[in-house]
N, C-alpha and C. Protein backbone atom coordinates (compact mmCIF):
# COMPACT_ATOMS: atom_id res chain seq x y z
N UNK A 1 -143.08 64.55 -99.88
CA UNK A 1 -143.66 65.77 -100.38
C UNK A 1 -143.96 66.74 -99.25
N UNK A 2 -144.24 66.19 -98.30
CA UNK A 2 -144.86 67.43 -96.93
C UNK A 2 -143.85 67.76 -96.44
N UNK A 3 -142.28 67.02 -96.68
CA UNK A 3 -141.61 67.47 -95.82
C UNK A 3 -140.51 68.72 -96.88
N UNK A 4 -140.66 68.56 -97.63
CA UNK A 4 -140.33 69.79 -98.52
C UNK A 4 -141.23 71.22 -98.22
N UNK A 5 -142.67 70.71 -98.19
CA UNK A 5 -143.28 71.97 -98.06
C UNK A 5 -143.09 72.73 -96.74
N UNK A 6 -142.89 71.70 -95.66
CA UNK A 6 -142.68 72.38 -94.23
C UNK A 6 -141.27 72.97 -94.42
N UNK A 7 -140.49 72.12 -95.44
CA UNK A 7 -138.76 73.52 -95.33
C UNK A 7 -139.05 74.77 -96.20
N UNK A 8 -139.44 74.74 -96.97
CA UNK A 8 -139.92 75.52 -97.69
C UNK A 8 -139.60 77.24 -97.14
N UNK A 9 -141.08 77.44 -96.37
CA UNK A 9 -140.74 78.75 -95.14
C UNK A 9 -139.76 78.88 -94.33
N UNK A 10 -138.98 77.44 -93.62
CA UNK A 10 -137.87 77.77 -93.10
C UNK A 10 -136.90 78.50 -94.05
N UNK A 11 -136.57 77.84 -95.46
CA UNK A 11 -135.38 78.24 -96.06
C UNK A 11 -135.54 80.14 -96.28
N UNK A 12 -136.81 80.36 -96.48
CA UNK A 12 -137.12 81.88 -97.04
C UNK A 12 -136.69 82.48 -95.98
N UNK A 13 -136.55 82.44 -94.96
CA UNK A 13 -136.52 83.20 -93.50
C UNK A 13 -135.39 83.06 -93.29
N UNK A 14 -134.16 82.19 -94.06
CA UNK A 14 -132.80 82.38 -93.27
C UNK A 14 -132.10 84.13 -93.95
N UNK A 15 -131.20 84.23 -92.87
CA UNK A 15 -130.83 85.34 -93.29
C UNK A 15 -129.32 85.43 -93.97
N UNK A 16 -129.49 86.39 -95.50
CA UNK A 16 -128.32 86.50 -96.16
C UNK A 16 -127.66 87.85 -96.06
N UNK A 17 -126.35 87.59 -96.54
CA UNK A 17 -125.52 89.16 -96.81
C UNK A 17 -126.58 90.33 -96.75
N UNK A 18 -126.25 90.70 -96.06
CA UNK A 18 -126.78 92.39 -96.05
C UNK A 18 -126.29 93.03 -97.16
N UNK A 19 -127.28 93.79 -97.97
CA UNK A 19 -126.67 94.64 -98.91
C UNK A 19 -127.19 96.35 -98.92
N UNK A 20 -126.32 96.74 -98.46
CA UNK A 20 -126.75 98.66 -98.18
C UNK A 20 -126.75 99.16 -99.10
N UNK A 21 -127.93 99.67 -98.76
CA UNK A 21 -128.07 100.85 -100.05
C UNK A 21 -127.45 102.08 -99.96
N UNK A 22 -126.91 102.12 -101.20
CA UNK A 22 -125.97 103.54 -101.40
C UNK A 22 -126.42 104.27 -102.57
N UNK A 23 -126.54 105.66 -102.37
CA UNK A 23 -126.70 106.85 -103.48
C UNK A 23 -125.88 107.47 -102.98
N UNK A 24 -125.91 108.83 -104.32
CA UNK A 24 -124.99 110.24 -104.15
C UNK A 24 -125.94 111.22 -104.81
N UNK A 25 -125.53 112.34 -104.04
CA UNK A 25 -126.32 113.45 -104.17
C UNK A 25 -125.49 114.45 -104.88
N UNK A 26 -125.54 114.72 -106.42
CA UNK A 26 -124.65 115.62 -106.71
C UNK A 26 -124.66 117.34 -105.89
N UNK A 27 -125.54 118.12 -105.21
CA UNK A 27 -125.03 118.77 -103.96
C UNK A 27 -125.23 118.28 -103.16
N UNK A 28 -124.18 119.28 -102.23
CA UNK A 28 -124.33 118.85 -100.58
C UNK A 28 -125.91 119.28 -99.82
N UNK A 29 -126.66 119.55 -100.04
CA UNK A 29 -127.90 119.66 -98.99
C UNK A 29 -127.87 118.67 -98.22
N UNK A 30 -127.48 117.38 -98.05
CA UNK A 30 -127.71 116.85 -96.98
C UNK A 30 -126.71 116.99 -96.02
N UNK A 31 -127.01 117.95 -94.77
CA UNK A 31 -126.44 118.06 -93.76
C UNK A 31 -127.10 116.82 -92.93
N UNK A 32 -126.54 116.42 -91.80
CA UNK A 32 -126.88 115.55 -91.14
C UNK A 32 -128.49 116.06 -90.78
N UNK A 33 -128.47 117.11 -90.26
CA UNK A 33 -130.14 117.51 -89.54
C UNK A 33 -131.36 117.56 -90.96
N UNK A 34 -130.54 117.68 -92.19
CA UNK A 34 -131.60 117.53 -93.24
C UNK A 34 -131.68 115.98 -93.13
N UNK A 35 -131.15 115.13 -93.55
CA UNK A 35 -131.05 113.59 -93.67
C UNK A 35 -132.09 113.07 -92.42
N UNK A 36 -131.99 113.76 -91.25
CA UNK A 36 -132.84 113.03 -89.97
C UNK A 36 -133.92 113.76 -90.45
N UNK A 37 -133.92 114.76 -90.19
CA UNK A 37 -136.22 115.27 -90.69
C UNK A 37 -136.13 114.24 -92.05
N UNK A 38 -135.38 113.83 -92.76
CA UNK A 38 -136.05 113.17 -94.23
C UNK A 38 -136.38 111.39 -93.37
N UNK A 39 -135.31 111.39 -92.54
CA UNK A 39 -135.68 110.02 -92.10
C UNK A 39 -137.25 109.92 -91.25
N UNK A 40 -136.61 111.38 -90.35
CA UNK A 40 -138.15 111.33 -89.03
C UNK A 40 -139.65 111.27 -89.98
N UNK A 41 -139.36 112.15 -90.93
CA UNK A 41 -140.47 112.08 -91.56
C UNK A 41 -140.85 110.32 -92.54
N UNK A 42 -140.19 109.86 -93.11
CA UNK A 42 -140.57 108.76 -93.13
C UNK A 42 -140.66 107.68 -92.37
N UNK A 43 -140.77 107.76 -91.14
CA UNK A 43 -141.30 107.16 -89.97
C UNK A 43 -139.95 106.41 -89.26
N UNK A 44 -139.15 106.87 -89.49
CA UNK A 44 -137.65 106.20 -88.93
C UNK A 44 -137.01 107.66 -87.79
N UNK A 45 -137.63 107.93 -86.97
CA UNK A 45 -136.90 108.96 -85.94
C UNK A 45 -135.55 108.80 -85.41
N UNK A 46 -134.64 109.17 -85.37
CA UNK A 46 -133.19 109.27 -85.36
C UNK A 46 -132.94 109.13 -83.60
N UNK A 47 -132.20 108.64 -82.89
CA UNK A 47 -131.94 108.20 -81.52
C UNK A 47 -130.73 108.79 -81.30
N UNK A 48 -129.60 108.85 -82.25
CA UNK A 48 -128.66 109.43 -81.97
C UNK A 48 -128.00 109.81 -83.55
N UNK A 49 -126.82 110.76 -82.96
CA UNK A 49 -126.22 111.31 -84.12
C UNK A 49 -124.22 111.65 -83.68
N UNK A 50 -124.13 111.14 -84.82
CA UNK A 50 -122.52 111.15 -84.61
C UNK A 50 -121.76 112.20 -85.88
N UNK A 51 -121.76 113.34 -85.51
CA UNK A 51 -121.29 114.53 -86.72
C UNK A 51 -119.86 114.28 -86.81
N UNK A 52 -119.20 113.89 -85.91
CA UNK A 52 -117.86 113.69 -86.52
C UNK A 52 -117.68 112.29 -87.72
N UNK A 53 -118.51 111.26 -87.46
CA UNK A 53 -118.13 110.51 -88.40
C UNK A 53 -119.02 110.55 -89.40
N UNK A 54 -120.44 111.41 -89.18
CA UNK A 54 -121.31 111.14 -89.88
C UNK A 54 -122.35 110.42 -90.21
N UNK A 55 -122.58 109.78 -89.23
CA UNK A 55 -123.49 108.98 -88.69
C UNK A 55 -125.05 109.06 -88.19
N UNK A 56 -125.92 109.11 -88.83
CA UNK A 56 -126.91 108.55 -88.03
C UNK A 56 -127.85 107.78 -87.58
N UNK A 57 -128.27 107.04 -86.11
CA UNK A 57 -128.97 106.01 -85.99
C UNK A 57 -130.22 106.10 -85.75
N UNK A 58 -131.36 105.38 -85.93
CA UNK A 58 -132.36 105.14 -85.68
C UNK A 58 -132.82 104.78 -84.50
N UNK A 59 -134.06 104.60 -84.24
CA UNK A 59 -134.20 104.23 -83.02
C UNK A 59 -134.32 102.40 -83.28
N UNK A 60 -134.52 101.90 -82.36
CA UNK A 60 -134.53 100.55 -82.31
C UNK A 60 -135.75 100.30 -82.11
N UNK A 61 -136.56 99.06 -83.02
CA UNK A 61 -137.66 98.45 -83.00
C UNK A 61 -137.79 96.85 -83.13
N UNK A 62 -138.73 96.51 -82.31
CA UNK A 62 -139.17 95.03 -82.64
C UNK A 62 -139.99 95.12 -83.78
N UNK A 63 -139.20 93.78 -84.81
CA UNK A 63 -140.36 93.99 -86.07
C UNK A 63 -140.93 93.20 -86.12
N UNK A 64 -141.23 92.08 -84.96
CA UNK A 64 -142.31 90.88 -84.88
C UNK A 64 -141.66 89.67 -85.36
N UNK A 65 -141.05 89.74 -86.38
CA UNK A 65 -140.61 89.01 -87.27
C UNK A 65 -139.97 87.61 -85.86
N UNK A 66 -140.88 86.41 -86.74
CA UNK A 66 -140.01 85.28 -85.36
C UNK A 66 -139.13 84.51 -86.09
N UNK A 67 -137.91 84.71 -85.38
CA UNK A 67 -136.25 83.75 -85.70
C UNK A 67 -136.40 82.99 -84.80
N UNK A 68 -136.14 82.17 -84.83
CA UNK A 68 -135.51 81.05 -84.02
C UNK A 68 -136.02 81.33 -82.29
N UNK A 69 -134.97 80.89 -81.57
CA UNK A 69 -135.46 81.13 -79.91
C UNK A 69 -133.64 81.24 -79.32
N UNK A 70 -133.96 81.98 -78.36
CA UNK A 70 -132.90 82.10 -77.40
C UNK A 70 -133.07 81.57 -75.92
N UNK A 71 -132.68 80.57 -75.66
CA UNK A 71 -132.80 80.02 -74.05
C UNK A 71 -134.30 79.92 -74.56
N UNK A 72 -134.36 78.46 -75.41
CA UNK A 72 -136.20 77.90 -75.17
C UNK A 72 -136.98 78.85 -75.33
N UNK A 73 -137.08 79.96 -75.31
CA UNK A 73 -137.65 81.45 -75.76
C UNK A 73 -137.72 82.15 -77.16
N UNK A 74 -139.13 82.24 -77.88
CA UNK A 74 -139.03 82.72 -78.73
C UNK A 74 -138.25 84.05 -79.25
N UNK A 75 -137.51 83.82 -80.28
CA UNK A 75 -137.32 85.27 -80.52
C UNK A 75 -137.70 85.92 -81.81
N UNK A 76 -137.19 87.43 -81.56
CA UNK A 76 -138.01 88.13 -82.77
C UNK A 76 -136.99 89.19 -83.06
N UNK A 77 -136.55 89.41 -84.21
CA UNK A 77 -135.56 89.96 -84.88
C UNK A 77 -136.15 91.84 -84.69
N UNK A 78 -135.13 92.60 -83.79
CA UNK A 78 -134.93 93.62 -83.57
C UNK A 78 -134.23 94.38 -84.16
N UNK A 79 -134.22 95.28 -84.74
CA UNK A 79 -133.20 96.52 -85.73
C UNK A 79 -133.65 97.73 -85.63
N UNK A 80 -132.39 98.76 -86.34
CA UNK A 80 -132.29 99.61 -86.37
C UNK A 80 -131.69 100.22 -87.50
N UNK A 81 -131.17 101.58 -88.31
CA UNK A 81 -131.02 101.45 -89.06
C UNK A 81 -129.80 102.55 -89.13
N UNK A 82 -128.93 102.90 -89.73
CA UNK A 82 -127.40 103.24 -89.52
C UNK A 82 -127.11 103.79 -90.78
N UNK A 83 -127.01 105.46 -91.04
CA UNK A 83 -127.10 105.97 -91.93
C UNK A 83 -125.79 106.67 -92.18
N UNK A 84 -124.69 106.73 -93.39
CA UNK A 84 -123.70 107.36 -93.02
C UNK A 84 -123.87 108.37 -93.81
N UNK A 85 -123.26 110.03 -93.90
CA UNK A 85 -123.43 110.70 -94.80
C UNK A 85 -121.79 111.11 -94.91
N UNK A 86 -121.21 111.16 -96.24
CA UNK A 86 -119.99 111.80 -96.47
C UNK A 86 -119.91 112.71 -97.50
N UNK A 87 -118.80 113.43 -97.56
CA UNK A 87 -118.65 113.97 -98.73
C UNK A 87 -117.98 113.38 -99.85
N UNK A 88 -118.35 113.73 -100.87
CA UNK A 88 -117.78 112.42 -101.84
C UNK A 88 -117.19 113.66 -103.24
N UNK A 89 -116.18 112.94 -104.01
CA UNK A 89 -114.82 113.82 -104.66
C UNK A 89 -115.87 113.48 -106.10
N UNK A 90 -116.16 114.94 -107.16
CA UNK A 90 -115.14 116.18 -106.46
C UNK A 90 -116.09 116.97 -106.02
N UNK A 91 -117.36 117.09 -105.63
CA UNK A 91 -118.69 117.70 -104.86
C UNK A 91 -119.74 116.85 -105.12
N UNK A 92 -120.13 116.80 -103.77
CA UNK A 92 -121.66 116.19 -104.08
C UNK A 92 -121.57 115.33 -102.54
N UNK A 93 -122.49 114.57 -102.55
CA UNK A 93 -122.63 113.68 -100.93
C UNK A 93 -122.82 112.45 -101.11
N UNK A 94 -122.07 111.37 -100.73
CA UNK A 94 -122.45 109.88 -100.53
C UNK A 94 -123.20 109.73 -99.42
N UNK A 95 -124.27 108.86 -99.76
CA UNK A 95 -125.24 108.36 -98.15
C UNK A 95 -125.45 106.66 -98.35
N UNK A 96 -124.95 105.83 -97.15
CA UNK A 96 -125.19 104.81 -97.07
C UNK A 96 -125.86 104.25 -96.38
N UNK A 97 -127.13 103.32 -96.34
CA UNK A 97 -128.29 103.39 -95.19
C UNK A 97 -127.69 101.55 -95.07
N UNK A 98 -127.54 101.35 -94.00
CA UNK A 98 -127.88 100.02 -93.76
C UNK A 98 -128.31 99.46 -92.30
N UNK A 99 -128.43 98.31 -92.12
CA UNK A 99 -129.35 98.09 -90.72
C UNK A 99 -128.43 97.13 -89.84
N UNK A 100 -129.11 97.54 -88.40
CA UNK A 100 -128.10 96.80 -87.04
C UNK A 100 -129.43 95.71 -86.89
N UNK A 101 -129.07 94.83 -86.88
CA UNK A 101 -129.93 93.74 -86.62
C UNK A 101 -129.41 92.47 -85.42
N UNK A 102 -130.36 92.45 -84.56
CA UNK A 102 -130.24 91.50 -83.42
C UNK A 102 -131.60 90.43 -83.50
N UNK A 103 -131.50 89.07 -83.09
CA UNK A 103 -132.58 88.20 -82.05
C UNK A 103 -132.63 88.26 -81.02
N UNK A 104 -133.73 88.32 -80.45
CA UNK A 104 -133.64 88.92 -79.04
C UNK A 104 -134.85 88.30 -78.45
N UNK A 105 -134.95 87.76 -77.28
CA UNK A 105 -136.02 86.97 -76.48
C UNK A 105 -136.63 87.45 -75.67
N UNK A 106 -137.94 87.94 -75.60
CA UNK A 106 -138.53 88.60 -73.78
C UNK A 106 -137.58 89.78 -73.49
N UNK A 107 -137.16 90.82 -74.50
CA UNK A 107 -136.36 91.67 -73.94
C UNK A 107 -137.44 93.15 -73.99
N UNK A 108 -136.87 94.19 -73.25
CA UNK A 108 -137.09 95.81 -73.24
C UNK A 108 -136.74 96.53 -74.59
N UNK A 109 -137.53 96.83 -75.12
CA UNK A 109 -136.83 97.69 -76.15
C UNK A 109 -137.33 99.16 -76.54
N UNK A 110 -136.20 100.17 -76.10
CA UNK A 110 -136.42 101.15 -75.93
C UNK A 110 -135.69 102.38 -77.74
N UNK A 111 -135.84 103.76 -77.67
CA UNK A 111 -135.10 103.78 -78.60
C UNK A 111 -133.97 103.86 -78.69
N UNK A 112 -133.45 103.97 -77.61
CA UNK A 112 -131.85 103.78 -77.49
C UNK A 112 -131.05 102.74 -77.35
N UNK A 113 -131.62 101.86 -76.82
CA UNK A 113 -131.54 100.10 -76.05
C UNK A 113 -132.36 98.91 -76.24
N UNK A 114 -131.52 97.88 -76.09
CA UNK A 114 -132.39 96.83 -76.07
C UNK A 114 -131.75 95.92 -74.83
N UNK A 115 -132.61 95.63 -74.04
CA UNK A 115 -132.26 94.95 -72.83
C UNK A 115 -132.84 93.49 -72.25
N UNK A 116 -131.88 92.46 -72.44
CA UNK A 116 -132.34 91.37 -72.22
C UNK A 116 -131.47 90.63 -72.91
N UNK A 117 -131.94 89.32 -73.33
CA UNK A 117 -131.02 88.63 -74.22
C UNK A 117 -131.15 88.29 -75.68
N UNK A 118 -129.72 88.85 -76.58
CA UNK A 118 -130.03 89.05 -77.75
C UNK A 118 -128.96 88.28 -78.35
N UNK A 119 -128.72 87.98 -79.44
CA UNK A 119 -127.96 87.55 -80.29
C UNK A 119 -127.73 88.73 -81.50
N UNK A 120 -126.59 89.12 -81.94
CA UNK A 120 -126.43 89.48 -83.45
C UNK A 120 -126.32 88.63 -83.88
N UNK A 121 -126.91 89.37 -85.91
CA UNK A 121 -127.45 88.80 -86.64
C UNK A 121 -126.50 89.33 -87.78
N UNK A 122 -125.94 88.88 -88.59
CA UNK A 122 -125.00 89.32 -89.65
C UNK A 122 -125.83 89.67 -90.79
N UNK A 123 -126.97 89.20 -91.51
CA UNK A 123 -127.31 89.14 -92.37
C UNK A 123 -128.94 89.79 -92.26
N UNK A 124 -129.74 89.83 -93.55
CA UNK A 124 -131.51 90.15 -93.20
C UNK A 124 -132.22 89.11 -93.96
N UNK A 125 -133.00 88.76 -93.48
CA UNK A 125 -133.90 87.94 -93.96
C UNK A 125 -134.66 88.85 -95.01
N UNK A 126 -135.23 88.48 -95.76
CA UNK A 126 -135.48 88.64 -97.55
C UNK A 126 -136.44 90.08 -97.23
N UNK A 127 -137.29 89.72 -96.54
CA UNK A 127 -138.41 90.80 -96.53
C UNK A 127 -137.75 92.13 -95.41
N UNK A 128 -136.75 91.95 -95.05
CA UNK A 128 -136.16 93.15 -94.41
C UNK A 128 -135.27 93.96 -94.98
N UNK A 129 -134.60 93.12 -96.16
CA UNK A 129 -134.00 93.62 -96.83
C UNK A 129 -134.60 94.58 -97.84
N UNK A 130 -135.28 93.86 -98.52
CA UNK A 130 -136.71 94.54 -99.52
C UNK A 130 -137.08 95.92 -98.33
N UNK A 131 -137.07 96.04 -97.32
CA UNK A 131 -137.49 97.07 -96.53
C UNK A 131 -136.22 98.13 -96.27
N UNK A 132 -135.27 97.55 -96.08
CA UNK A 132 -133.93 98.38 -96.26
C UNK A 132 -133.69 99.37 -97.31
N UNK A 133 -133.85 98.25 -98.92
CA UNK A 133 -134.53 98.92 -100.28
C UNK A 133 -135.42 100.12 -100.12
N UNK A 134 -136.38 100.00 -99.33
CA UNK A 134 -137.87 100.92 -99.78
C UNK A 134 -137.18 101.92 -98.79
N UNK A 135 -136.42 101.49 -97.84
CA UNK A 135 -136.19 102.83 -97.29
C UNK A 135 -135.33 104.00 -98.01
N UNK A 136 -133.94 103.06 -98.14
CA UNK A 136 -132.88 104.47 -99.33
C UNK A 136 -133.84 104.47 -100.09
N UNK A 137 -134.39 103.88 -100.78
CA UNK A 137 -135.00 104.18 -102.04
C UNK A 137 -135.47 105.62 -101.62
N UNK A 138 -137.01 105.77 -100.83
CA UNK A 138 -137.71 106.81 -100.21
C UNK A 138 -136.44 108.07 -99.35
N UNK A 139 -135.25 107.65 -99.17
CA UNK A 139 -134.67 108.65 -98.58
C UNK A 139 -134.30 109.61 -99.53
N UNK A 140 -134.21 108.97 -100.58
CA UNK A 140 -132.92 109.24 -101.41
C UNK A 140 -134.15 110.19 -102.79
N UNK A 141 -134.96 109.65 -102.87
CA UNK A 141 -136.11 110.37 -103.88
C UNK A 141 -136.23 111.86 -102.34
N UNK A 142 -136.73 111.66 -101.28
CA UNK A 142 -136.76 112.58 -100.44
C UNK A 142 -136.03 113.46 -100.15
N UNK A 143 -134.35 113.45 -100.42
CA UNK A 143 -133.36 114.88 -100.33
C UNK A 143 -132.97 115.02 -101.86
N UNK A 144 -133.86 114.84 -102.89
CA UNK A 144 -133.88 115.05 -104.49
C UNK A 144 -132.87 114.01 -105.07
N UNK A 145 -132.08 113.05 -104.77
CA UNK A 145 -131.57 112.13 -105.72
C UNK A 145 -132.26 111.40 -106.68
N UNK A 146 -131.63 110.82 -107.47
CA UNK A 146 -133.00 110.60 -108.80
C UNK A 146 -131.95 109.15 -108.55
């Protein structure tokens, strides 16, 4: 019986398929510089921006969250978040928000960088995902999508 309850929290914490959230905006108002004030303002400040593909990233944060260890060293799952905006047929805007996720041990993390030793992470653990959610969700109520 105890040894069920001790897997228990392990199993909740592994990480599955990432699933991005996608809306469409029947107009175009979202130019890239609208999409970043909707992000900056919900507490996600933009680090960089890529107008030719449409792209924009977040800055990078430690979210505490502890995975596993790297080299005997705890680690703690680092992300960021990767927003694409297109135009989508026959008017209107597709936006896809999803997240760059690393483990990372005793590293620097700046908003552009993370420095030290990290692992990627393919997938989010449950409660990051649910946070991925609250974010399009809030982006997407924020440049008027319903």
């Amino acid at each position: 019986m105890k040894r069920a309850l001790v897997l228990i929290p392990l199993l909740l914490a592994c990480a599955q398929q990432q699933q991005p959230y996608r809306f469409a905006l029947p107009q175009p108002p979202a130019t890239l510089d609208v999409v970043s004030g909707a992000l900056a303002s919900l507490g996600q400040p933009v680090a960089a921006s890529n107008p030719a593909a449409g792209v924009l990233t977040t800055e990078w944060r430690d979210t505490g969250f502890g995975y596993g260890y790297i080299q005997s060293v705890p680690a703690t799952i680092v992300r960021r978040y990767l927003v694409t905006v297109a135009s989508a047929q026959p008017s209107g805007v597709s936006v896809l928000v999803r997240a760059e996720v690393q483990k990372c041990a005793g590293v620097t993390v700046t908003a552009t960088t993370v420095s030290g030793p990290c692992e990627q992470i393919d997938g989010l653990v449950p409660k990051h995902q649910e946070e991925l959610n609250a974010l399009g969700a809030q982006l997407q109520q924020s440049l008027g999508g319903k």
